[in-house]
Each structure stands twice: as structure tokens, then as C-alpha cells.
N, C-alpha and C. Protein backbone atom coordinates (compact mmCIF):
# COMPACT_ATOMS: atom_id res chain seq x y z
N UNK A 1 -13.62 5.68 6.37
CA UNK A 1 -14.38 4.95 5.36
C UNK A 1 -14.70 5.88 4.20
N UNK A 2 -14.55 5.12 2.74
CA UNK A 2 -14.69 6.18 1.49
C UNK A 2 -16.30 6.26 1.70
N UNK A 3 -16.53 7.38 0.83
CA UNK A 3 -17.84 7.82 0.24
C UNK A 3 -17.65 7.74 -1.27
N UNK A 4 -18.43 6.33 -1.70
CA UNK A 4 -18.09 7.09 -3.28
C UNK A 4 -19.73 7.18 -3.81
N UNK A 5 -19.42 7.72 -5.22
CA UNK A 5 -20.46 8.04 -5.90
C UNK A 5 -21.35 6.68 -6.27
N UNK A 6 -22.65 6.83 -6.42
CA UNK A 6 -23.98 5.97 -6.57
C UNK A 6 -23.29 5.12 -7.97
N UNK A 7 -22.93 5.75 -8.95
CA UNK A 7 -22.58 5.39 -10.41
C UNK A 7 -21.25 4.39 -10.11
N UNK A 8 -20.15 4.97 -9.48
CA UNK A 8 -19.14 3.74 -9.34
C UNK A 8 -19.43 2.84 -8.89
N UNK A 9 -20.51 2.87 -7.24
CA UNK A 9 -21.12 1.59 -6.44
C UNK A 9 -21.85 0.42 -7.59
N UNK A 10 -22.80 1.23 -8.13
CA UNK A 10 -23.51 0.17 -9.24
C UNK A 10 -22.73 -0.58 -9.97
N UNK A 11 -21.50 0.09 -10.56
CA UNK A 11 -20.66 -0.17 -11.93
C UNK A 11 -19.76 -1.12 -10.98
N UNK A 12 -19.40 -0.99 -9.74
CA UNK A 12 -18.31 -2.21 -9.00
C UNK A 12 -19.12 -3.70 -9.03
N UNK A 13 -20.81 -3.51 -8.60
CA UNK A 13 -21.68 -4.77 -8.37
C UNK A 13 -22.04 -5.16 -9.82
N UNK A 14 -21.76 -4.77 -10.73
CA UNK A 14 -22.07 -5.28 -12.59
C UNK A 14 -21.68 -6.56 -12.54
N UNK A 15 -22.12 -7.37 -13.24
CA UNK A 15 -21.42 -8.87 -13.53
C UNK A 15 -20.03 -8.56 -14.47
N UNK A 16 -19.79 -7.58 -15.33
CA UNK A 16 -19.03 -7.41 -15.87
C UNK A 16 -17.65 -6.28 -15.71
N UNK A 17 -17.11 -6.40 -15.24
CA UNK A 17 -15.66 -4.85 -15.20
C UNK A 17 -14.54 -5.34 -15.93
N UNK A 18 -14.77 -3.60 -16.28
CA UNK A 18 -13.56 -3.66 -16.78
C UNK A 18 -12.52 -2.33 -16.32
N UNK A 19 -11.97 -2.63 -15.28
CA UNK A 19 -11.51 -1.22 -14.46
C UNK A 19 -10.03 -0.85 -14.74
N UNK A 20 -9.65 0.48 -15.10
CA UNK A 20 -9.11 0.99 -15.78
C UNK A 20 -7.69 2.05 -14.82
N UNK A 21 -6.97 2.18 -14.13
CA UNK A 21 -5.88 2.68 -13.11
C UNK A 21 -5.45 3.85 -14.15
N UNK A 22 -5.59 5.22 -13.47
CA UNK A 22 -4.98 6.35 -14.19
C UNK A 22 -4.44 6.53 -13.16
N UNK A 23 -3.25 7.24 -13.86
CA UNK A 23 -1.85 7.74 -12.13
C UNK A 23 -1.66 9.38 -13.14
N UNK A 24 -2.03 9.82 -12.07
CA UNK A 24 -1.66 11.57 -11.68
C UNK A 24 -0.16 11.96 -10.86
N UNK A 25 0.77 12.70 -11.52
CA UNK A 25 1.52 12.69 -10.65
C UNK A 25 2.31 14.00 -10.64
N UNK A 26 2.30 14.45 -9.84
CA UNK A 26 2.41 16.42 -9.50
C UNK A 26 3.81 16.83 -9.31
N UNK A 27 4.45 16.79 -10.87
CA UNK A 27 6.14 16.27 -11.06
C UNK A 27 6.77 17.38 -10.44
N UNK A 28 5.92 18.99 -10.73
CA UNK A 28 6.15 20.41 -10.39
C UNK A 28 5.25 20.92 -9.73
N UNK A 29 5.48 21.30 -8.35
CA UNK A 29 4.20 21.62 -7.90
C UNK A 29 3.99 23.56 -7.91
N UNK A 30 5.22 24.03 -8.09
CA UNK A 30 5.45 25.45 -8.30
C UNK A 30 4.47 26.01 -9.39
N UNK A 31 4.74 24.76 -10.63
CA UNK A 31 4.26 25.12 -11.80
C UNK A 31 3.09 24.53 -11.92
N UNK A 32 2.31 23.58 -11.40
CA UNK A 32 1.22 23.02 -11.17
C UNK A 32 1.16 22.28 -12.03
N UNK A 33 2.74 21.35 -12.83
CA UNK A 33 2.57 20.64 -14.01
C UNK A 33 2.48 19.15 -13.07
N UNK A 34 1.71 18.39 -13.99
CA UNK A 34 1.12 16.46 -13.78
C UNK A 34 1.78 15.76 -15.00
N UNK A 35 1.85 14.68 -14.47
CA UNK A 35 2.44 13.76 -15.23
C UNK A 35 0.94 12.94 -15.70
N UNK A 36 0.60 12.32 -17.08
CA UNK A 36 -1.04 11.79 -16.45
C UNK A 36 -0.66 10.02 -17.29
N UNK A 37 -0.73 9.07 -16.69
CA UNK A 37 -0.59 7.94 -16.96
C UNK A 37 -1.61 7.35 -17.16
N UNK A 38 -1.94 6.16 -17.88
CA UNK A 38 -2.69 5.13 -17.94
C UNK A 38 -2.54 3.48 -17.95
N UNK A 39 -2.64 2.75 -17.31
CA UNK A 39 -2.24 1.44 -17.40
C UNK A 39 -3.52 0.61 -18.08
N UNK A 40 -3.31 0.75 -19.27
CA UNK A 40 -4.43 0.61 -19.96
C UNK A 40 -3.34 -0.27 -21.46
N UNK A 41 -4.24 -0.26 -22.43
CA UNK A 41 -3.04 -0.80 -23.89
C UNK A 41 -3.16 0.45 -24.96
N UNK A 42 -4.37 1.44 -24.83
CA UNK A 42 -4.32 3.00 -25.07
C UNK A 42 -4.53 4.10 -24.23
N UNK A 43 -4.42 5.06 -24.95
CA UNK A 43 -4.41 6.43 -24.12
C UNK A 43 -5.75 6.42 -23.71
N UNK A 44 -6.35 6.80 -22.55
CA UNK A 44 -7.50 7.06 -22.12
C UNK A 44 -7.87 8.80 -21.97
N UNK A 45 -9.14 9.09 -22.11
CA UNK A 45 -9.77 10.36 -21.68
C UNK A 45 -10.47 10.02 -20.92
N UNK A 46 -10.20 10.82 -19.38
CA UNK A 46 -11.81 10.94 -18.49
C UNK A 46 -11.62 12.14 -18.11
N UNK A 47 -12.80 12.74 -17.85
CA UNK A 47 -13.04 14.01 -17.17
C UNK A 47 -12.18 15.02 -17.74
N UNK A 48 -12.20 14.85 -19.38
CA UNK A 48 -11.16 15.97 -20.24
C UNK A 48 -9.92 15.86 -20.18
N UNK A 49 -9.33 15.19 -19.46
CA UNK A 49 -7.69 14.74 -19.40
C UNK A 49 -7.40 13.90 -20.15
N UNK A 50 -6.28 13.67 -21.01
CA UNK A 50 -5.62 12.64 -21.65
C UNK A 50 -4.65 11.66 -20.69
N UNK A 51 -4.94 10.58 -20.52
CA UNK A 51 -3.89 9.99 -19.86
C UNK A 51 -2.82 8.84 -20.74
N UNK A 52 -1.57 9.39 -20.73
CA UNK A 52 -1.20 8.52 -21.68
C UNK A 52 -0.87 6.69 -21.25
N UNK A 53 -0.98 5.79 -22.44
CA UNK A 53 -0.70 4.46 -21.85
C UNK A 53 0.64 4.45 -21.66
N UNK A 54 0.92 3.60 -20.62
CA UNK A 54 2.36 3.61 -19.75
C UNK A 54 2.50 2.24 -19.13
N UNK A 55 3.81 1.98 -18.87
CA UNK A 55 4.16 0.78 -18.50
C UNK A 55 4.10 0.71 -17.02
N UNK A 56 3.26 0.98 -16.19
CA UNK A 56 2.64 1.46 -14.79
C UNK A 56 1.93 0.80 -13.95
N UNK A 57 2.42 0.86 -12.93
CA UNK A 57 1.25 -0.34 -11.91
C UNK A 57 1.39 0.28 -10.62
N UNK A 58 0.87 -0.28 -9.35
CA UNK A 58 1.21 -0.22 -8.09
C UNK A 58 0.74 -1.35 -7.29
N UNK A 59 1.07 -1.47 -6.32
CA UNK A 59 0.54 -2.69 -5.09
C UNK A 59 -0.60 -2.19 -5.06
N UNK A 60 -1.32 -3.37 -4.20
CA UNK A 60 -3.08 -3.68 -4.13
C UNK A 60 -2.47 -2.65 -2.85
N UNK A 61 -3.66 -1.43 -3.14
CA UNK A 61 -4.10 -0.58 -1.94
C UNK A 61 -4.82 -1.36 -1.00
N UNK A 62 -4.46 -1.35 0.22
CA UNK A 62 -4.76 -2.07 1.89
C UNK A 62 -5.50 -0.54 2.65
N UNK A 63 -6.12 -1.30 3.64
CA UNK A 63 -6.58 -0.13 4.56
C UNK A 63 -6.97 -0.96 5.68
N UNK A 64 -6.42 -0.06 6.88
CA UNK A 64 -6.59 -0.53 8.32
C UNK A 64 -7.40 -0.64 8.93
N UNK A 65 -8.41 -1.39 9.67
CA UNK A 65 -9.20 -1.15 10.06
C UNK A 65 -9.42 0.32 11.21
N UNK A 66 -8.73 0.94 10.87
CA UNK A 66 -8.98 2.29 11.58
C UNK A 66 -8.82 3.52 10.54
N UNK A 67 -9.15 2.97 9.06
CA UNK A 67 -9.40 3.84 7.55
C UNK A 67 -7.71 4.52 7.17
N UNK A 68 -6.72 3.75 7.99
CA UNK A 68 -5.21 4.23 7.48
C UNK A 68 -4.58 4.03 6.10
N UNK A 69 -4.64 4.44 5.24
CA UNK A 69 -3.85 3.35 3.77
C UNK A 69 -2.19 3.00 4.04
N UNK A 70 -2.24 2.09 3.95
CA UNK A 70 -0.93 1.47 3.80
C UNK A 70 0.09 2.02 2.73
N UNK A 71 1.64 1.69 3.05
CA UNK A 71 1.95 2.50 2.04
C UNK A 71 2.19 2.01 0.68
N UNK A 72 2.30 2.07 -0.25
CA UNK A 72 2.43 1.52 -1.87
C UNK A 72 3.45 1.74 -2.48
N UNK A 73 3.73 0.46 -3.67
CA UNK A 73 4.88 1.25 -4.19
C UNK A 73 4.26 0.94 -6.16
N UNK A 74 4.44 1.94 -6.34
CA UNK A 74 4.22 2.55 -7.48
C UNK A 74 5.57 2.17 -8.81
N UNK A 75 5.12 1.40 -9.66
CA UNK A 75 6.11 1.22 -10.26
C UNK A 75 6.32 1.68 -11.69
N UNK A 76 7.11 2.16 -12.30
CA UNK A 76 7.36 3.37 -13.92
C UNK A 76 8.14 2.75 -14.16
N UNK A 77 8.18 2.05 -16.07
CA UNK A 77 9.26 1.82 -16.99
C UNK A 77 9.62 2.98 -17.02
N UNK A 78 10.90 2.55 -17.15
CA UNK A 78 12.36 3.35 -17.31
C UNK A 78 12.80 3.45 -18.94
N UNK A 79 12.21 2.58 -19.55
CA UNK A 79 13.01 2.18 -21.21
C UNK A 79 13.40 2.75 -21.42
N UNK A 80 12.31 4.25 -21.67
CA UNK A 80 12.49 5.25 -22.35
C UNK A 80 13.04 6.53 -21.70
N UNK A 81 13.83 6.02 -20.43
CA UNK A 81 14.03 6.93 -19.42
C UNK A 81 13.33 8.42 -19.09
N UNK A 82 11.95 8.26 -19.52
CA UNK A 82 11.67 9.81 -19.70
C UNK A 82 11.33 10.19 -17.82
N UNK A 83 10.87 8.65 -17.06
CA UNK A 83 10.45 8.97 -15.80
C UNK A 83 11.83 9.56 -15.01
N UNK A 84 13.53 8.66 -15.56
CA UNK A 84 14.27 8.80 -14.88
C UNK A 84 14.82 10.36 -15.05
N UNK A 85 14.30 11.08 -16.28
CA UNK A 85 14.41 12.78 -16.30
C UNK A 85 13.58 13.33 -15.32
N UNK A 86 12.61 13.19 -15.09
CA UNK A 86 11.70 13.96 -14.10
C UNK A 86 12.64 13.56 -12.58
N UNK A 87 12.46 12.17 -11.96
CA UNK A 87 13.68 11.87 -10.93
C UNK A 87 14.80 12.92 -10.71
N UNK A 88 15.36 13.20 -12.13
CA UNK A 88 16.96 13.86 -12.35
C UNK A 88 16.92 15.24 -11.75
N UNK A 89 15.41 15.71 -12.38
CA UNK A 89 15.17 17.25 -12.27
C UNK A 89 14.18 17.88 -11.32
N UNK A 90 13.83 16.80 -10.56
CA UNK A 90 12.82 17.89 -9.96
C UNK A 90 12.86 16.64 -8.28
N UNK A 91 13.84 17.05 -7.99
CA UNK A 91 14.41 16.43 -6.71
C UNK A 91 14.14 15.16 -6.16
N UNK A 92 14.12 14.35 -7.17
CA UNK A 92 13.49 12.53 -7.09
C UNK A 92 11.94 12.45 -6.99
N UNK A 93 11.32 13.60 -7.43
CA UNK A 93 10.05 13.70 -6.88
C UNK A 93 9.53 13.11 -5.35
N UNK A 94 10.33 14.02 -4.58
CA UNK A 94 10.42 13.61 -3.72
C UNK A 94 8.97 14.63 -2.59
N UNK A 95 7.95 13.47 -2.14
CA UNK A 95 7.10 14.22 -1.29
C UNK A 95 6.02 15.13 -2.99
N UNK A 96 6.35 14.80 -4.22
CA UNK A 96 5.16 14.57 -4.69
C UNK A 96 4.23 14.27 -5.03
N UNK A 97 2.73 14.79 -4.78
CA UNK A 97 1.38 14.06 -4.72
C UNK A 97 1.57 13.22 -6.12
N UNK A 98 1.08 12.14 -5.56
CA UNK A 98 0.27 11.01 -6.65
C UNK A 98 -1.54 10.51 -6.29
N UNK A 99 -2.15 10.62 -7.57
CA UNK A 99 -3.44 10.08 -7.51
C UNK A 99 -3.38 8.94 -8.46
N UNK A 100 -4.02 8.11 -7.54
CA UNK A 100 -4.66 6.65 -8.17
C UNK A 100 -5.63 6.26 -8.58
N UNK A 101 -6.31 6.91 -9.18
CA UNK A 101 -7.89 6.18 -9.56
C UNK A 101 -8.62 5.46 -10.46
N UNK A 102 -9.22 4.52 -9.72
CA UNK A 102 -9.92 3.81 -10.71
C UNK A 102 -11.51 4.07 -11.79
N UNK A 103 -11.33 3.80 -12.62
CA UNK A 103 -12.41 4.08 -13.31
C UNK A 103 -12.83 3.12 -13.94
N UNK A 104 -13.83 3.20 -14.99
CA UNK A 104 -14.41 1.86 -15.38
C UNK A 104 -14.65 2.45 -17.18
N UNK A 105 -13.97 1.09 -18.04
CA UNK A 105 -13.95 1.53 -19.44
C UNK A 105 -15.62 1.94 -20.12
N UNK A 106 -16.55 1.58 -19.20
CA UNK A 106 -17.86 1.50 -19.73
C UNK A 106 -18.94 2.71 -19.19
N UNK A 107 -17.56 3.39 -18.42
CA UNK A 107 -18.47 4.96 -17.72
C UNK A 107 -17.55 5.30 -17.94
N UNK A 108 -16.16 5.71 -19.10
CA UNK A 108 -15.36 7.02 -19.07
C UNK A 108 -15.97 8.39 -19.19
N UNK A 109 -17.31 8.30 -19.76
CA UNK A 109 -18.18 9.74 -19.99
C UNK A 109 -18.51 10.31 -18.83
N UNK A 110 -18.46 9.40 -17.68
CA UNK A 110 -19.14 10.00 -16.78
C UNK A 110 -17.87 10.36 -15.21
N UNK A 111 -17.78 11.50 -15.66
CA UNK A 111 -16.56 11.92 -14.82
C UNK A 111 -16.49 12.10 -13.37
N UNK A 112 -17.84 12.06 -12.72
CA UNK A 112 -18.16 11.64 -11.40
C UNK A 112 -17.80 10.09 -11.05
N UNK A 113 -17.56 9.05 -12.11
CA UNK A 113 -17.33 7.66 -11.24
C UNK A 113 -16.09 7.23 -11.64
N UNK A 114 -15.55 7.69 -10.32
CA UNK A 114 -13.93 6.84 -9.78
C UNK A 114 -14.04 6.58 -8.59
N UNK A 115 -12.90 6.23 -8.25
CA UNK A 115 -12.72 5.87 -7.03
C UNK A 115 -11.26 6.30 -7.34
N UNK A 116 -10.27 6.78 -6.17
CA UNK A 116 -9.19 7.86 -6.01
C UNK A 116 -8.35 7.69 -4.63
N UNK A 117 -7.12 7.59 -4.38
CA UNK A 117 -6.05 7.71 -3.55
C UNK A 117 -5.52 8.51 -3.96
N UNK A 118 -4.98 9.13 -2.57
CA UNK A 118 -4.02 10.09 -3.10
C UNK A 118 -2.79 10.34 -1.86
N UNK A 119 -1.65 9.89 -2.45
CA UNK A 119 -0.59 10.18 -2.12
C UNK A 119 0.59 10.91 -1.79
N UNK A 120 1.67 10.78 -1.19
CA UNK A 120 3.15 11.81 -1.31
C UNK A 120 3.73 10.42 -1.21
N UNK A 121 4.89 10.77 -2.29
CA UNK A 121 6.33 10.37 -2.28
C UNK A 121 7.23 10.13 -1.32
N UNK A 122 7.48 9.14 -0.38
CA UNK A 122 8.56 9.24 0.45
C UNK A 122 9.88 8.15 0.02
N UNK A 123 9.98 7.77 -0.77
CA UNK A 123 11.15 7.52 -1.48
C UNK A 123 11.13 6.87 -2.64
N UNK A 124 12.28 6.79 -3.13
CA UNK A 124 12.19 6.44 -4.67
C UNK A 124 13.47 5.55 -4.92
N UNK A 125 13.42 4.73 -6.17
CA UNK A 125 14.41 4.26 -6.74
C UNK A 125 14.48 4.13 -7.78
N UNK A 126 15.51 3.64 -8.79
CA UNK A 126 15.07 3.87 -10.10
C UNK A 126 16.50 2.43 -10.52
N UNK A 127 16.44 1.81 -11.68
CA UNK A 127 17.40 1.25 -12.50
C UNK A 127 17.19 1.70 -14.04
N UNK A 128 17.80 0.79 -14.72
CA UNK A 128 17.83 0.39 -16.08
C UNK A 128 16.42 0.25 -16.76
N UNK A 129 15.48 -0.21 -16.00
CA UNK A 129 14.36 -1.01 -16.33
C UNK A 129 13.12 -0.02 -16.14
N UNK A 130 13.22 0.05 -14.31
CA UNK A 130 12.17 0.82 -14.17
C UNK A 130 12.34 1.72 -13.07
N UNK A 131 11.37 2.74 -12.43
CA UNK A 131 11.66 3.26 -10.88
C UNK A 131 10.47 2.99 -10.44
N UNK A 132 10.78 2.67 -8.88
CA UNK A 132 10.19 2.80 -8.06
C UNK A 132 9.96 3.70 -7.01
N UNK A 133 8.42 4.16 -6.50
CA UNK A 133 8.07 5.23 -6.08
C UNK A 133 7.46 4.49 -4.67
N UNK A 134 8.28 4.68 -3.35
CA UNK A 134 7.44 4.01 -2.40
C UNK A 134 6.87 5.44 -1.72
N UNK A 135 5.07 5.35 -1.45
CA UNK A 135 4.17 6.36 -1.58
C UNK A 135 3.33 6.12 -0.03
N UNK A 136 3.33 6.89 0.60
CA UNK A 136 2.47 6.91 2.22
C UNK A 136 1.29 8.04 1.54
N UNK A 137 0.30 7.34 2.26
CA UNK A 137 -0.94 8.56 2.62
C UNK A 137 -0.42 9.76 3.15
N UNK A 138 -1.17 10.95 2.02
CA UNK A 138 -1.36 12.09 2.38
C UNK A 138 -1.06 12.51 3.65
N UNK A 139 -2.24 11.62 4.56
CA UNK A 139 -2.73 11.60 5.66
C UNK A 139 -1.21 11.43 7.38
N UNK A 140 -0.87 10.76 6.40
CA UNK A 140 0.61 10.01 7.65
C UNK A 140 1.31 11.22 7.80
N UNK A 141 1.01 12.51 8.18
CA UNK A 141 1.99 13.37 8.15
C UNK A 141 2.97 12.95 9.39
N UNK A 142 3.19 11.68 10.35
CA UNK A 142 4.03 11.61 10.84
C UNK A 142 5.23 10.81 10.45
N UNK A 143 5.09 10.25 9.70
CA UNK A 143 5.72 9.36 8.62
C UNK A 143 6.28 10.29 7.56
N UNK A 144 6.86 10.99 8.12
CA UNK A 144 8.01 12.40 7.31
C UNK A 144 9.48 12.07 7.46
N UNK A 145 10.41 11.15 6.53
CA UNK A 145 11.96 11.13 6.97
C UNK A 145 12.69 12.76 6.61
N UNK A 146 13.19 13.22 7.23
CA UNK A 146 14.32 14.38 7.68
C UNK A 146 15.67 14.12 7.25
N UNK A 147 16.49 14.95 6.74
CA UNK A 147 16.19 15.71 5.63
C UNK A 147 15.37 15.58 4.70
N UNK A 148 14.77 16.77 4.23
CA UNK A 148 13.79 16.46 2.91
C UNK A 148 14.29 16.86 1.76
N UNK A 149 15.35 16.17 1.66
CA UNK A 149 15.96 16.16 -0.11
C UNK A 149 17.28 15.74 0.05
N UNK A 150 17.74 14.88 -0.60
CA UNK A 150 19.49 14.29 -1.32
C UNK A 150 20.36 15.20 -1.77
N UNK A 151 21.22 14.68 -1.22
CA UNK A 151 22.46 15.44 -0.96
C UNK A 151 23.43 14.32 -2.02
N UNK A 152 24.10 14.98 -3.00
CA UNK A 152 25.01 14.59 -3.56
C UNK A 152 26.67 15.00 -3.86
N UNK A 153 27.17 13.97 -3.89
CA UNK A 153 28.78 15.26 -3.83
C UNK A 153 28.77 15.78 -5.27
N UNK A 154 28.20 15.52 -6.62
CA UNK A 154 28.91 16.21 -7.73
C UNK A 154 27.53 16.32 -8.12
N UNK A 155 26.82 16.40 -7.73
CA UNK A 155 25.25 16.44 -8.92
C UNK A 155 24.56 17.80 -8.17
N UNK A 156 23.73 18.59 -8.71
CA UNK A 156 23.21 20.00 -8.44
C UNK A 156 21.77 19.47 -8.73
N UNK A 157 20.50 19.25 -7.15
CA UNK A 157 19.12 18.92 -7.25
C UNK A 157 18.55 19.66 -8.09
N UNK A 158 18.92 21.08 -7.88
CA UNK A 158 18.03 22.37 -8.26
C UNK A 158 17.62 21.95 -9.34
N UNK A 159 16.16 22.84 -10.30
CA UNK A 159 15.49 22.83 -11.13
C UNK A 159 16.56 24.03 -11.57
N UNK A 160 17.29 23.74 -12.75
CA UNK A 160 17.62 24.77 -13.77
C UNK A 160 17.09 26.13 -13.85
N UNK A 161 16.97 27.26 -13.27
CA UNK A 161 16.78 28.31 -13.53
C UNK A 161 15.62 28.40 -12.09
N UNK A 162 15.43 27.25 -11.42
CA UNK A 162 14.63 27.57 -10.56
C UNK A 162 14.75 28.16 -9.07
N UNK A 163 14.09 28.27 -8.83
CA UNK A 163 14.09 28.73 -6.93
C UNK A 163 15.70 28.27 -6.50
N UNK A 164 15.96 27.41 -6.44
CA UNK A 164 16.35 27.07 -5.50
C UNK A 164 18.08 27.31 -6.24
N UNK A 165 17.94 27.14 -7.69
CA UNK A 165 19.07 27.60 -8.52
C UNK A 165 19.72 29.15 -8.70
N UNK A 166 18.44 30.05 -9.21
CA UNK A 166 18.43 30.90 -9.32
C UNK A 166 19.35 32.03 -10.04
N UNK A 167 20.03 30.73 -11.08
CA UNK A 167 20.49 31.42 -12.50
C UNK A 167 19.57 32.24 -13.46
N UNK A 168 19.84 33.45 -13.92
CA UNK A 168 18.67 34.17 -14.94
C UNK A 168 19.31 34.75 -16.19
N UNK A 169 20.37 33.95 -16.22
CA UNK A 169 21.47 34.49 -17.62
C UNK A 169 20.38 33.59 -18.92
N UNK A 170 21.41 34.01 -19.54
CA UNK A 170 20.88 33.78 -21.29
C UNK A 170 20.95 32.47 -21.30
N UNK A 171 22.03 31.21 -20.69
CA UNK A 171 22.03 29.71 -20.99
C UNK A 171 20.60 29.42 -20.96
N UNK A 172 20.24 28.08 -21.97
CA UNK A 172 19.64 27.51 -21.99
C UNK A 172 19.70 25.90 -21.13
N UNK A 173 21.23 25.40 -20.99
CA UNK A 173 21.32 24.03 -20.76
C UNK A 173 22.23 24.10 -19.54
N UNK A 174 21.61 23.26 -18.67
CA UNK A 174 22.69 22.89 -17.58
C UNK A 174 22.46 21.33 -17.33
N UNK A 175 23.95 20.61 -16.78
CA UNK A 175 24.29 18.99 -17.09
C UNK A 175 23.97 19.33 -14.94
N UNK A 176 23.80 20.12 -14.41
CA UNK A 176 24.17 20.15 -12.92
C UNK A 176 25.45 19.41 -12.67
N UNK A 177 26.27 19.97 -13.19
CA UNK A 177 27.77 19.48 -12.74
C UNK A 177 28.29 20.99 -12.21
N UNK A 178 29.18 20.83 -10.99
CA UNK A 178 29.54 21.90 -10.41
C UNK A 178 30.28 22.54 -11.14
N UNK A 179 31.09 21.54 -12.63
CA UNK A 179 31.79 22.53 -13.34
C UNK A 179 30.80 23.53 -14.06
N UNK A 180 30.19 23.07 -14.64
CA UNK A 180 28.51 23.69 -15.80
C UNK A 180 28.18 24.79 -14.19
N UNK A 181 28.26 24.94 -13.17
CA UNK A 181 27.86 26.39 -12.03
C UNK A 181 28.93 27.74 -12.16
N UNK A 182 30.57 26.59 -12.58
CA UNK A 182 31.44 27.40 -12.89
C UNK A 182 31.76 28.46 -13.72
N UNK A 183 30.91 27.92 -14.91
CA UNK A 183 30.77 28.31 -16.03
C UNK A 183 30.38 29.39 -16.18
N UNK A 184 29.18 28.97 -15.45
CA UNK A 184 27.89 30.19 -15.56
C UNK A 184 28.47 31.25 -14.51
N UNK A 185 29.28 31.18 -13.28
CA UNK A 185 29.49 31.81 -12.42
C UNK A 185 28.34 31.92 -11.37
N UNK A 186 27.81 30.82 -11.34
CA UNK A 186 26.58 30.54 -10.22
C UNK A 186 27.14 29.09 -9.65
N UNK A 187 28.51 29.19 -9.03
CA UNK A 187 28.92 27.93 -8.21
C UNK A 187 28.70 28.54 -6.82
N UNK A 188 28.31 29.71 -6.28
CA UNK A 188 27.79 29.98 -4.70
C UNK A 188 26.24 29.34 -4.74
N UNK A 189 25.41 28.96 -5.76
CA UNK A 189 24.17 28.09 -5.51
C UNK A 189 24.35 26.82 -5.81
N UNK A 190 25.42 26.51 -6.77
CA UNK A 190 25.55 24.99 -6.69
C UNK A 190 24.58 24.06 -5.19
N UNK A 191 23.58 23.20 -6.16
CA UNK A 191 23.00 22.56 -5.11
C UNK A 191 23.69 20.99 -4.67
N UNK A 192 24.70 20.75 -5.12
CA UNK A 192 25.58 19.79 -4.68
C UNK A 192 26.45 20.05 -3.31
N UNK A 193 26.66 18.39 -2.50
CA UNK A 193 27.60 19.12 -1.84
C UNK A 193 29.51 18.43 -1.37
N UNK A 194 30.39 19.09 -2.31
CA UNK A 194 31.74 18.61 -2.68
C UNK A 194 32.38 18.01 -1.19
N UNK A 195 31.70 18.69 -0.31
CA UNK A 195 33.08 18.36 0.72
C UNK A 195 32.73 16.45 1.30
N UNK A 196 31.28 16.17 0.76
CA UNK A 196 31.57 14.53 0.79
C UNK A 196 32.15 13.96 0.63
N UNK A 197 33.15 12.95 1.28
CA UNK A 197 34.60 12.22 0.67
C UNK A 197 33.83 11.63 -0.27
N UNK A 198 32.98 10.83 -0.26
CA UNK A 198 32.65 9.97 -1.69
C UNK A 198 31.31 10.27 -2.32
N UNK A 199 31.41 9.16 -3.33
CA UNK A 199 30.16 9.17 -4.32
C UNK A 199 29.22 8.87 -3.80
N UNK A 200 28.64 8.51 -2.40
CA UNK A 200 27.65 7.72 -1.96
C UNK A 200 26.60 8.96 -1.87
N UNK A 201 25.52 8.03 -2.27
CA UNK A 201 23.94 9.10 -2.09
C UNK A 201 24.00 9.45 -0.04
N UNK A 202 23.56 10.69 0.11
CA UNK A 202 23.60 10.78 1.72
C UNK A 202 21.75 11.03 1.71
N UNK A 203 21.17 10.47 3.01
CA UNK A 203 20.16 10.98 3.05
C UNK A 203 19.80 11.88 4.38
């Protein structure tokens, strides 16, 4: 069962709300960079953060009568494909935290009243339109699918210059095509993997 603050309890029993969904979402967790959303019609500030307005929603959060959250799916326009770059580059954001919280347009000053979920990523999808992020509680650490990351025959997961890449030459740009590893002479980290007969995503 939540504990929330005295100020949100009052502000939920008002005759009037107007409640406001900011999504946090922990695109890099190496680098400790967030994505900060608002499903709002402007950008919101609470608690010193800018959250920008976004084409963003998720399912009505459920809870079990034994305080379990159900899992959610989180949904991001695509228009502007900027969500389907983060997807591209930082391993489908896969198993990264998301926070949900609600706030209220008539206490943004007061950075003690939300109310907050908080999530991991256990799979994703994406089209033309929009992606989808289906999200389990923190908490479900048994609700872990194995392998933890996609395997592709021609595409390289790695973060560009990162861990798991571990190119440190002068390029600036990589397409993660095993030819672009060739190039560079970093095809022994290529994070793709060729000997798949086909194009199919493996999980």
C-alpha cells in the first residue's frame, strides 16, 4: 500500500483536478541521461525539471490486492522518430527505468505532491506512428525474459563508442552496419550477429 504525501491526499479529494502525467525515462543509465515527457498541451516544470509536451500516455495503472502493479504499456509518437533513435541506440531501451507520476496543475510549486510508479522495460515495439513500451514493476524481479538484449543479423546494438563497442578512433558517425565495423577495423566487436540465416529479430 502507497504512502503519499498530506498535500497530494487533499489535492485528490478537491472538487476540482486537474492531474497532469510526467514520464521519466532512464534512456542511459551509464550516463545517468532521462528522457522527461509531459502529456500535457505544454511543457511543464515540477520540482526544477522541464518536462517536455509529448504525444504520451500509458494504461490505467492496476494493483493487486496483494500491492503487485500490473504490467503497463506505455505508449510514444513516433512522427518525429526521435523515440525510434533512442530504441535504435541504446538497446530498445530495454530493462530501462520509467517513472510515472502524477501531479496536479494547481500544486506544480509544490514538489512534494505526486504520486509515482516506477518501472523497467521488458519489451518494446515500435511502427511508423508510434512505440510501444510494455513495462513490469521494478518489483517483479521474477518476470525477467533471458536473453537480455536482441540479436540481429546485420544491425550492431552497441552504443557507438560505448562499452560494449569500444571504438576510440577519431570517427564521429557509425550507421551499425557490419560494413561501417569494417571500416573502422572494429568488426571483432561488431555487436551483430551474421551467421543468422535471416532477417528475423531473434530473442
Amino acid at each position: 500500500m502507497k504512502t503519499l504525501a498530506t498535500a497530494f491526499k487533499t489535492r485528490k479529494n478537491s472538487e476540482v483536478l486537474r492531474p497532469i502525467f510526467l514520464y521519466e525515462i532512464l534512456y542511459n543509465k551509464a550516463g545517468n541521461q532521462w528522457l522527461y515527457y509531459a502529456n500535457w498541451p505544454e511543457n511543464v516544470v515540477f520540482a526544477g525539471i522541464t518536462y517536455t509536451r509529448y504525444p504520451i500516455t500509458h494504461d490505467k495503472i492496476g494493483e493487486s490486492l496483494s500491492g503487485r502493479v500490473d504490467k503497463v504499456t506505455l505508449r510514444i509518437g513516433n512522427g518525429d522518430r526521435q523515440i525510434q533513435y533512442y530504441l535504435e541506440n541504446y538497446g530498445g531501451l530495454r530493462d530501462a527505468e520509467v517513472r510515472i507520476k502524477m501531479v496536479w496543475q494547481e500544486e506544480l510549486a509544490n514538489p512534494l505532491c505526486f504520486d509515482e510508479n516506477v518501472f523497467a522495460v521488458a519489451d518494446t515495439a515500435i511502427n511508423d506512428e508510434e512505440a510501444s513500451l510494455v513495462m513490469a514493476s521494478k518489483m517483479d524481479v521474477l518476470d525477467i525474459r533471458l536473453p537480455r538484449r536482441r540479436y540481429y543479423r546485420t544491425y550492431c546494438t552497441f552504443v557507438f563508442k560505448g562499452e560494449g563497442c569500444g571504438y576510440s578512433g577519431g570517427e564521429t558517425i557509425c550507421n551499425h552496419s557490419l560494413q561501417r565495423c569494417l571500416e573502422l577495423g572494429n568488426e571483432h566487436r561488431f555487436g551483430g550477429c551474421p551467421a543468422i540465416p535471416e532477417k528475423t529479430i531473434y530473442i
